[in-house]
C-alpha atoms as a PDB file:
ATOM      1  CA  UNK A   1     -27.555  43.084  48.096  1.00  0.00           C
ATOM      2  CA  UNK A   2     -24.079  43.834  49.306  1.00  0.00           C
ATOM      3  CA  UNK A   3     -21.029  42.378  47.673  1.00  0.00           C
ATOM      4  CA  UNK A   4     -18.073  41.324  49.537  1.00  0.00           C
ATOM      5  CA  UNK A   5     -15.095  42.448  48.697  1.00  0.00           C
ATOM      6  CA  UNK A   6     -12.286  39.734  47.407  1.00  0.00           C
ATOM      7  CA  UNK A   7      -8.635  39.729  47.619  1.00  0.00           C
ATOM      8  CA  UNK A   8      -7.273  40.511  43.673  1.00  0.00           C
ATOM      9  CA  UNK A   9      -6.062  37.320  42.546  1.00  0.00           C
ATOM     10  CA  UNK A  10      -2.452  36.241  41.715  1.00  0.00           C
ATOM     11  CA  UNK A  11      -1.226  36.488  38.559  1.00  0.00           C
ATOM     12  CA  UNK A  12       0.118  34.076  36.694  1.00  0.00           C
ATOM     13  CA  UNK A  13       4.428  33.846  37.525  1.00  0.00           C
ATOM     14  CA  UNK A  14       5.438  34.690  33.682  1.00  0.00           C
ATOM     15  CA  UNK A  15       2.807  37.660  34.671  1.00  0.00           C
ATOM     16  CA  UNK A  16       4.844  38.483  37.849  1.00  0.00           C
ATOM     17  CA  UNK A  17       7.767  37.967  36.257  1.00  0.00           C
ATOM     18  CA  UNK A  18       7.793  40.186  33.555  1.00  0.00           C
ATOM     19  CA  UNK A  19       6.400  42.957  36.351  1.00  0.00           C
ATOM     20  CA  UNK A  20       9.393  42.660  38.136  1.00  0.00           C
ATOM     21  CA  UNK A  21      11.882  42.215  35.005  1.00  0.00           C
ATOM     22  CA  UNK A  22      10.587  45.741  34.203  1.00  0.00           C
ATOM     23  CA  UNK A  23      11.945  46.998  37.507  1.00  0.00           C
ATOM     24  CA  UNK A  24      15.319  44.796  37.682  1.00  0.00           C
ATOM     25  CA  UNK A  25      18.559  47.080  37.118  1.00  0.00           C
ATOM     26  CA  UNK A  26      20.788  44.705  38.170  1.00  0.00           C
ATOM     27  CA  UNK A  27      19.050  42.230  35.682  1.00  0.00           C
ATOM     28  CA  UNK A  28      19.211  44.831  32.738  1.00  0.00           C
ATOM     29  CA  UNK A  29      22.614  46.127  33.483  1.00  0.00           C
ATOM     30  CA  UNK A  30      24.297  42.414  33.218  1.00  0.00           C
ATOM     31  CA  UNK A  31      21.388  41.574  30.072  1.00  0.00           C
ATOM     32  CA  UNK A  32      19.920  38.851  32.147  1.00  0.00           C
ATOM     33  CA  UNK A  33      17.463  36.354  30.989  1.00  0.00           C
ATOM     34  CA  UNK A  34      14.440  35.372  32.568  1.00  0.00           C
ATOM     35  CA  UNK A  35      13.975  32.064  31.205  1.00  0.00           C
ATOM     36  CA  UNK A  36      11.533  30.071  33.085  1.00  0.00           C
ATOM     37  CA  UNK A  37       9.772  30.748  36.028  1.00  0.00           C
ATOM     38  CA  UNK A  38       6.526  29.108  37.841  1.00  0.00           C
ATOM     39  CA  UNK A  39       5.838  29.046  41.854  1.00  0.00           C
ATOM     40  CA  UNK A  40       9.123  28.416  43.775  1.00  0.00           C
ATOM     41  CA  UNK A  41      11.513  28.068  40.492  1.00  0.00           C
ATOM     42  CA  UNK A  42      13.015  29.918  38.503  1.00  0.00           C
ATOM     43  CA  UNK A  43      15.993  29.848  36.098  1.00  0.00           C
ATOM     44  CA  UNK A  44      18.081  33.079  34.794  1.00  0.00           C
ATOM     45  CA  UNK A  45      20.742  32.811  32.407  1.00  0.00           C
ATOM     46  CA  UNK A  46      23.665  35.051  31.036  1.00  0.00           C
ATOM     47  CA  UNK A  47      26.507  35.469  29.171  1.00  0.00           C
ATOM     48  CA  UNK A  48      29.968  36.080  30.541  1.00  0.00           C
ATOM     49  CA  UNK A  49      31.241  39.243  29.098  1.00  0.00           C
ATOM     50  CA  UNK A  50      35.278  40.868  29.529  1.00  0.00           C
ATOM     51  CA  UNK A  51      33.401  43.274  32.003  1.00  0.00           C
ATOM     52  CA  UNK A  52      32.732  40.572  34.173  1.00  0.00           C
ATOM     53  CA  UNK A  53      35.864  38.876  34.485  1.00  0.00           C
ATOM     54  CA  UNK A  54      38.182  39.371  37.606  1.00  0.00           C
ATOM     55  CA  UNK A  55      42.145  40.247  37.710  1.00  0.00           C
ATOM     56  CA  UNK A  56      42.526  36.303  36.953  1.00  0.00           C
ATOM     57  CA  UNK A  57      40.623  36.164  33.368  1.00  0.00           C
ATOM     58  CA  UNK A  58      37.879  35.139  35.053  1.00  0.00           C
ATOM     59  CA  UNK A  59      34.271  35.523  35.865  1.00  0.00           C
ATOM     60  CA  UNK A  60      34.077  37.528  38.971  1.00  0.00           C
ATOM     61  CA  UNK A  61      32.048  35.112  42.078  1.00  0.00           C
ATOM     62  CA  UNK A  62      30.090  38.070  42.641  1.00  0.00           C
ATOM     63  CA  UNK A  63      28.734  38.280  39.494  1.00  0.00           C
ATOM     64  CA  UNK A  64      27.592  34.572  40.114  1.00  0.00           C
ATOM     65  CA  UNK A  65      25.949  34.819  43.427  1.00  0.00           C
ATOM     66  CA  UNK A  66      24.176  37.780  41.875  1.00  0.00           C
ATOM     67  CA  UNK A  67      23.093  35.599  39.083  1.00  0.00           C
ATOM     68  CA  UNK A  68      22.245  32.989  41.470  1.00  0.00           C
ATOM     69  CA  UNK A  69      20.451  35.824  43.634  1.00  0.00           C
ATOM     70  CA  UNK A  70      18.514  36.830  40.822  1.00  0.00           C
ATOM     71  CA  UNK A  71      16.989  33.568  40.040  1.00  0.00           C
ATOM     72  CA  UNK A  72      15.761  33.079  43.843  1.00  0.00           C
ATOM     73  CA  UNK A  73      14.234  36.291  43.397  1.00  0.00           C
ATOM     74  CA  UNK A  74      11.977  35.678  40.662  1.00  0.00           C
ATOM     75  CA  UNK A  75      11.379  32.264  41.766  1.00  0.00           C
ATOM     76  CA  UNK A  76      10.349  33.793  45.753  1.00  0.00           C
ATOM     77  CA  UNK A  77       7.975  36.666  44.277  1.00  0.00           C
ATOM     78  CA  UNK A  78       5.821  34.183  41.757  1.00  0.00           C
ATOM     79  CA  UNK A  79       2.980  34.044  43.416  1.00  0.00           C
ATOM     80  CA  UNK A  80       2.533  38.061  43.693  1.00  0.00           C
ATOM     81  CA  UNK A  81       3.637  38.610  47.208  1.00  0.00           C
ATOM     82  CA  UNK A  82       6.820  40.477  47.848  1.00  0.00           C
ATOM     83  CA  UNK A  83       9.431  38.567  49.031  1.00  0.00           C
ATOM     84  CA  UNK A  84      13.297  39.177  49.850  1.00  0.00           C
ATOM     85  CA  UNK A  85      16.154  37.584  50.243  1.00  0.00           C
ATOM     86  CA  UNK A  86      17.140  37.471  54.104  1.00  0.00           C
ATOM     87  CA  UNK A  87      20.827  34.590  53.585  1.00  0.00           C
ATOM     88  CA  UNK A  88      22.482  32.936  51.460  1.00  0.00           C
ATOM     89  CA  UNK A  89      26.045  31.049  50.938  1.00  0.00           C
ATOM     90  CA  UNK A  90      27.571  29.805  47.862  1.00  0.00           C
ATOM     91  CA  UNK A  91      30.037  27.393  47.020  1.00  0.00           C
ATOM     92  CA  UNK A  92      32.229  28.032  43.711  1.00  0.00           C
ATOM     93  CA  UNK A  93      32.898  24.674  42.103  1.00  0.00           C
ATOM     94  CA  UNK A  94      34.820  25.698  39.431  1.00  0.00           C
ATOM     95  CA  UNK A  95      35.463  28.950  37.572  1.00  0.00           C
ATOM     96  CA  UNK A  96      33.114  30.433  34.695  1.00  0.00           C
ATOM     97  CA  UNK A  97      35.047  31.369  31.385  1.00  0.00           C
ATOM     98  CA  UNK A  98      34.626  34.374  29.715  1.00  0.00           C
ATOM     99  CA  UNK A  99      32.190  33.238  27.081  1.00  0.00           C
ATOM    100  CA  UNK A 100      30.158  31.027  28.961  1.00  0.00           C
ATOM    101  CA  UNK A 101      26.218  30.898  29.427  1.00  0.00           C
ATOM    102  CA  UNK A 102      25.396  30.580  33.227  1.00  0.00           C
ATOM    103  CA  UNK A 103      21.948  29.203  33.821  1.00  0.00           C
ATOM    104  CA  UNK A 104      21.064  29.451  37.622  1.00  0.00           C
ATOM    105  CA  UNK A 105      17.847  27.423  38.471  1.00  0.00           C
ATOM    106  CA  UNK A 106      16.617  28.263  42.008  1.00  0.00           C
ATOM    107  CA  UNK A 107      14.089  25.689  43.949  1.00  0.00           C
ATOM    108  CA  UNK A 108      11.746  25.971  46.749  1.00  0.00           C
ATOM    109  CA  UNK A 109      13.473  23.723  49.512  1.00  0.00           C
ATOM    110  CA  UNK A 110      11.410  23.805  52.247  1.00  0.00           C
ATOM    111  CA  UNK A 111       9.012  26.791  53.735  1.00  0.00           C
ATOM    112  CA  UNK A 112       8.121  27.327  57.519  1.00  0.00           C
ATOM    113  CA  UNK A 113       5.477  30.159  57.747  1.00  0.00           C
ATOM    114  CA  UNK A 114       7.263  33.383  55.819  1.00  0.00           C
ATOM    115  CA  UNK A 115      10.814  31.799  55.814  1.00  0.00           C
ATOM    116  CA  UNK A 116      11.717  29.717  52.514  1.00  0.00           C
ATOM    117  CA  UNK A 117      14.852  28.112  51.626  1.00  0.00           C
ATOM    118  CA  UNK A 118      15.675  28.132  48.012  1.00  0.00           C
ATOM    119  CA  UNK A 119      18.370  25.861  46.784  1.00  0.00           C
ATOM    120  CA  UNK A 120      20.348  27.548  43.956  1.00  0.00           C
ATOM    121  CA  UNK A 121      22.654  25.161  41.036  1.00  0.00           C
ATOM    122  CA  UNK A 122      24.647  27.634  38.373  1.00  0.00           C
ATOM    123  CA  UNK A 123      25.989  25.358  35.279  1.00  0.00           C
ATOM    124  CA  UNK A 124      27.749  26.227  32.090  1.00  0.00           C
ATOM    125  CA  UNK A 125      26.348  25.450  28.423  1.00  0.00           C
ATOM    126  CA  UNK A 126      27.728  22.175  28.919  1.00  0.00           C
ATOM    127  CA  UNK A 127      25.498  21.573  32.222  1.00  0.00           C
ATOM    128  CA  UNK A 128      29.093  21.735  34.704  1.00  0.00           C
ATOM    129  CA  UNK A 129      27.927  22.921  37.930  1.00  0.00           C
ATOM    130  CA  UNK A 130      29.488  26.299  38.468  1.00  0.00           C
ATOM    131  CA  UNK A 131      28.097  26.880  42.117  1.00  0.00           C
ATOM    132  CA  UNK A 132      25.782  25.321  44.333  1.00  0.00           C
ATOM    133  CA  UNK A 133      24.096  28.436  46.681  1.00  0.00           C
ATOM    134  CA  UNK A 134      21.609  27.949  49.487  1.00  0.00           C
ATOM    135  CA  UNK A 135      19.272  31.018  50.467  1.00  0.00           C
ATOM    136  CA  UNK A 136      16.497  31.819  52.564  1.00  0.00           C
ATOM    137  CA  UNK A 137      13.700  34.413  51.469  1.00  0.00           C
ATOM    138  CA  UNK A 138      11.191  35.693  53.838  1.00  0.00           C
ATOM    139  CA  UNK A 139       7.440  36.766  52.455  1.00  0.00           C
ATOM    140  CA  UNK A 140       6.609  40.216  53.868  1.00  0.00           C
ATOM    141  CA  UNK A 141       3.393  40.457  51.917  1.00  0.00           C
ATOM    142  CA  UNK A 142       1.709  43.150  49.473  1.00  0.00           C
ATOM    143  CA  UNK A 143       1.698  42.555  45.463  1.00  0.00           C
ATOM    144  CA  UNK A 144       5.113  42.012  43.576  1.00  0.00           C
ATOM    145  CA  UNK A 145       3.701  44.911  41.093  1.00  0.00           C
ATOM    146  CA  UNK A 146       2.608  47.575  43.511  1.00  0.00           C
ATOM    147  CA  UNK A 147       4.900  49.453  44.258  1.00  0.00           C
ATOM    148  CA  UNK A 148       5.486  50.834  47.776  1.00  0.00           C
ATOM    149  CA  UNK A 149       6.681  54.332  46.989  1.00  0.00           C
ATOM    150  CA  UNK A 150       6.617  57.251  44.003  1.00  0.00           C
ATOM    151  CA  UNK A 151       9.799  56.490  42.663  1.00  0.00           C
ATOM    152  CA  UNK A 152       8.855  52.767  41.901  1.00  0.00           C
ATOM    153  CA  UNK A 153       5.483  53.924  40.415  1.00  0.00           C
ATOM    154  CA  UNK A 154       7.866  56.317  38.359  1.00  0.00           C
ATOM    155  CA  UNK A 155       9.632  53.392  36.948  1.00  0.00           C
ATOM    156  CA  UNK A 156       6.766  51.490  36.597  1.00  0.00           C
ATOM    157  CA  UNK A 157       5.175  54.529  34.328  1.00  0.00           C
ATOM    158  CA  UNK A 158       8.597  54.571  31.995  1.00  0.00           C
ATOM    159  CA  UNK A 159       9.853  52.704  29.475  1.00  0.00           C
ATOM    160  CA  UNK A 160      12.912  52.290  31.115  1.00  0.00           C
ATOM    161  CA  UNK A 161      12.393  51.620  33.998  1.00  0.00           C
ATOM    162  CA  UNK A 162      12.577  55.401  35.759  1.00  0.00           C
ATOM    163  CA  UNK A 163      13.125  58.780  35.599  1.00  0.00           C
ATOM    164  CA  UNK A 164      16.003  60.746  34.424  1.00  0.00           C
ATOM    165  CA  UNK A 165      16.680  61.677  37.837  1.00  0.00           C
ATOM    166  CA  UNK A 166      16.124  57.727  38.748  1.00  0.00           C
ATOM    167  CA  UNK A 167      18.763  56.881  36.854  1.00  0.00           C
ATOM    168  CA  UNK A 168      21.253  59.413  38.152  1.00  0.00           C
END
């Protein structure tokens, strides 16, 4: 009797979430929160520190598309394939105040093969819309948590997140 061999099946998105949290500089160096995320959604929150503002007192619109960015991410790679951002445009609304909790909750749009379009809303505490982004992702296949290369399995093996020489 022979078996046949199976393709490893997807883990759940909190699962492949928490996989690619472990990984996610960008995420840890702004203390981003991975608050909910399930096939095609996602929502990432975080708090507007000093650091962040611009020359106007502000929160810097970078810092939101990132946020924004971040959310698509995690909400792209939940089923356990790798996925990456290929577009995106934002619109600022109005400015976020030092202080303030973004939330950005990305949604599957539409998909076409590989391509996805994720549509992106950033609010406040008080649920004002910050920005509205739209972003395409494109599926390039493999696991979300196996990594392509040694220094990704390095980070993987740490707990945080790399090596010294990573993180030079």
């Amino acid at each position: 009797m022979t078996s046949v061999p199976t393709e490893p099946r997807p883990r759940d998105p909190a699962a492949v979430a928490t996989a690619m949290h472990r990984l996610d500089r960008v995420a840890h160096a702004h203390d981003m929160s991975i608050d909910h995320v399930d096939v095609g959604r996602a929502t990432v929150s975080v708090t507007i520190t000093p650091e962040m503002a611009n020359g106007l007192g502000v929160c810097h619109g970078g810092l939101v598309f990132t946020l924004a960015d971040t959310a698509m991410a995690y909400a792209s790679n939940a089923a356990d394939e790798r996925t990456f951002s290929t577009t995106a445009t934002i619109d600022w609304v109005r400015p976020a105040q030092v202080g303030s909790r973004l939330s950005a909750t990305s949604t599957r749009a539409a998909t076409r093969g590989r391509n996805t379009i994720h549509d992106i809303v950033v609010t406040d505490e008080r649920g004002e819309v910050v920005a509205l982004v739209r972003g395409q992702t494109l599926t390039v296949g493999g696991r979300v948590a196996a990594p392509a290369d040694g220094a990704a399995a390095a980070m993987l093996a740490t707990d945080e997140g790399g090596s010294e020489e990573d993180r030079r």
